[in-house]
Protein backbone atom coordinates (compact mmCIF):
# COMPACT_ATOMS: atom_id res chain seq x y z
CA UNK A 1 16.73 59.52 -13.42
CA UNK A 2 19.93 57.74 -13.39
CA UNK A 3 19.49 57.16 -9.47
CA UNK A 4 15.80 56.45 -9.69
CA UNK A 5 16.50 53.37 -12.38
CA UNK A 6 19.46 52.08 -9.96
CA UNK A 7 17.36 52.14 -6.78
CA UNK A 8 14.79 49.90 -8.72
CA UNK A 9 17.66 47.05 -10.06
CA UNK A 10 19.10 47.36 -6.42
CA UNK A 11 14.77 46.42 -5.31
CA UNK A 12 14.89 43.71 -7.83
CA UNK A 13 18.43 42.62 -7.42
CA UNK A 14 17.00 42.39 -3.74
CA UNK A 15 13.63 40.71 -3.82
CA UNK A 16 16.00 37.93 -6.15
CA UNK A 17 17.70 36.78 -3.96
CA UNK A 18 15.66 36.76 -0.79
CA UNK A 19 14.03 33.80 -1.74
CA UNK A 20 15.45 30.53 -3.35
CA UNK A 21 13.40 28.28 -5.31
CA UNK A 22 12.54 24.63 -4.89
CA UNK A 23 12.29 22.68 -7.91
CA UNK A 24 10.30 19.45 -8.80
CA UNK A 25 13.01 16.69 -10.46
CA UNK A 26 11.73 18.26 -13.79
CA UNK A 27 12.39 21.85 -12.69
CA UNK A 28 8.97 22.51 -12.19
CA UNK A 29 8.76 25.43 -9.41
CA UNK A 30 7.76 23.74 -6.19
CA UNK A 31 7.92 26.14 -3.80
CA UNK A 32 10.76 28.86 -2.39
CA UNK A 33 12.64 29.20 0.84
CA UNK A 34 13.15 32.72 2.04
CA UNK A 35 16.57 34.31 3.62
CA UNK A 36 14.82 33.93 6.98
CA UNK A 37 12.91 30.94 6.88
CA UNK A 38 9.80 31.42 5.50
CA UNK A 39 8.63 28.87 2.88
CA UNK A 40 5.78 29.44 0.52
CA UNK A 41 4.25 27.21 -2.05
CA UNK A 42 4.15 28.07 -5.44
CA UNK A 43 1.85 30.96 -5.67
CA UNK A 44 3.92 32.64 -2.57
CA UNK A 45 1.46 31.29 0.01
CA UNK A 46 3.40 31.10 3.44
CA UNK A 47 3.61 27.03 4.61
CA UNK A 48 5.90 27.77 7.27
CA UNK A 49 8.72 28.78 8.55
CA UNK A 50 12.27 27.71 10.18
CA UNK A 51 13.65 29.80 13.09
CA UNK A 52 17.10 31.13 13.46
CA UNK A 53 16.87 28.38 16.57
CA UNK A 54 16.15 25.50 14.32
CA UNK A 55 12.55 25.53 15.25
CA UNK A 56 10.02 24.28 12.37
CA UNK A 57 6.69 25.64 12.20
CA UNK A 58 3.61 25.25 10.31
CA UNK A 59 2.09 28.03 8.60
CA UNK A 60 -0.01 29.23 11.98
CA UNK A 61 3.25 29.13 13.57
CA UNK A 62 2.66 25.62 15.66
CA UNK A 63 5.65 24.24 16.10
CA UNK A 64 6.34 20.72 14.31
CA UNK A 65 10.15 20.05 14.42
CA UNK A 66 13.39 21.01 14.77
CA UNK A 67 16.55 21.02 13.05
CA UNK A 68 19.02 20.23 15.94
CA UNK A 69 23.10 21.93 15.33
CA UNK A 70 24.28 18.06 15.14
CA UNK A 71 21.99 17.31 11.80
CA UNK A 72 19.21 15.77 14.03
CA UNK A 73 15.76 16.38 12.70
CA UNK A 74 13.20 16.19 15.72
CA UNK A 75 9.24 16.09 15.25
CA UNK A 76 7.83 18.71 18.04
CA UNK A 77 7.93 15.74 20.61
CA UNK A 78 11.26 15.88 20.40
CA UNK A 79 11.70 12.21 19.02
CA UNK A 80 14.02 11.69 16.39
CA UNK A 81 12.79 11.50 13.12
CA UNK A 82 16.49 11.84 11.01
CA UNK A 83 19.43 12.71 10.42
CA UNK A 84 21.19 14.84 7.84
CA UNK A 85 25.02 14.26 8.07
CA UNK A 86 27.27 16.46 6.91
CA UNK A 87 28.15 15.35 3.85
CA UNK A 88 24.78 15.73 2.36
CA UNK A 89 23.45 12.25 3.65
CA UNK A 90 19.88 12.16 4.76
CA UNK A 91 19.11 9.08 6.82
CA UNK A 92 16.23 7.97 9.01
CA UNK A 93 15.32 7.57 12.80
CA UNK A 94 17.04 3.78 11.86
CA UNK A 95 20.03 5.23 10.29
CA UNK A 96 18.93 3.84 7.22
CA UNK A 97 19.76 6.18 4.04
CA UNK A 98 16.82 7.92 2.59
CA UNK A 99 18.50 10.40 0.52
CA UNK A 100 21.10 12.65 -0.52
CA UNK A 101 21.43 16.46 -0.70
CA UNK A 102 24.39 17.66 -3.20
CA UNK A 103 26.61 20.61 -2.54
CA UNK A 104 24.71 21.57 -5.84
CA UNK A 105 21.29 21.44 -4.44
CA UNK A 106 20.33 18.32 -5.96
CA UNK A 107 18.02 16.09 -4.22
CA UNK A 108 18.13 12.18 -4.43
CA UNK A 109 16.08 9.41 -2.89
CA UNK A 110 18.20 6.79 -1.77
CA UNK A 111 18.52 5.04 -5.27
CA UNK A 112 20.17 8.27 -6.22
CA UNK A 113 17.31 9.24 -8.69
CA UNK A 114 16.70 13.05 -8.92
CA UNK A 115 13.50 14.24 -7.19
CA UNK A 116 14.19 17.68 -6.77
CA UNK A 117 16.42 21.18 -6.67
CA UNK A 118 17.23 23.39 -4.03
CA UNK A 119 20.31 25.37 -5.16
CA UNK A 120 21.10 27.81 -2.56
CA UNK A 121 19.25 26.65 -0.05
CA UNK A 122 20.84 25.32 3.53
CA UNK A 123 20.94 21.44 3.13
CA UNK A 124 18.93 21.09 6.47
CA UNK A 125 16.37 23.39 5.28
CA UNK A 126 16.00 21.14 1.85
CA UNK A 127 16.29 17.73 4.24
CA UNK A 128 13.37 19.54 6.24
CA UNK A 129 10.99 20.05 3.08
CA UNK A 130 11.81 17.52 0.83
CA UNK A 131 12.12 14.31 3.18
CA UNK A 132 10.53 14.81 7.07
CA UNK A 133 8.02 17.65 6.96
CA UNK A 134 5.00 17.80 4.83
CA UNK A 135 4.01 21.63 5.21
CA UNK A 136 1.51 21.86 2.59
């Protein structure tokens, strides 16, 4: 019995923390970002997915992006559509700051106002959702 009940916290313990959730400014659940990629809406309805390679696809796996090792955000013509630097900046194809992605996974437009969460969740992967890729 006693392994039984510890195999089903280890499943729950498990199914946790394979998928971090993405909050509305008011902590309203927006979505959640799988371990490997996947993003689903609120019900758990797959939007898409990001690749171990950086590649950003929609939720019938078309490629529309890519998240590039220097911060670059590409659409899937390969033009540049921003930036995230590595201190949590998000800027534009111009350079120009559009937002800001805390070590705490708070997410700021550029006049610093709160519009959303992401704790746990690799900044590029937040810069991806919240500011260049509408995957609804």
């Amino acid at each position: 019995m006693k392994k039984a009940l510890y195999i089903c916290f280890l499943l729950l313990n498990i199914s946790i923390l394979s998928a971090q959730t993405l909050e509305s400014e008011s902590h309203n659940t927006a979505g959640y970002i799988k371990n490997d990629g996947t993003i689903e809406d609120r019900s758990h309805a797959t939007v898409g997915y990001i690749k171990n390679d950086g590649t950003v696809e929609n939720k019938s796996h078309g490629t529309i992006g890519y998240i590039k090792s220097d911060g670059t955000i590409e659409n899937r013509s390969h033009s540049t559509v921003g930036y995230l630097k590595k201190d949590g900046t998000v800027e534009n194809r111009s350079h120009s700051t559009i937002g800001y992605i805390k070590d705490d996974g708070t997410v700021k437009n550029r006049s610093h106002s709160t519009i959303g969460y992401a704790k746990g969740v690799k900044k590029e992967w937040a810069a991806v959702v919240f500011f260049f890729f509408n995957l609804d």
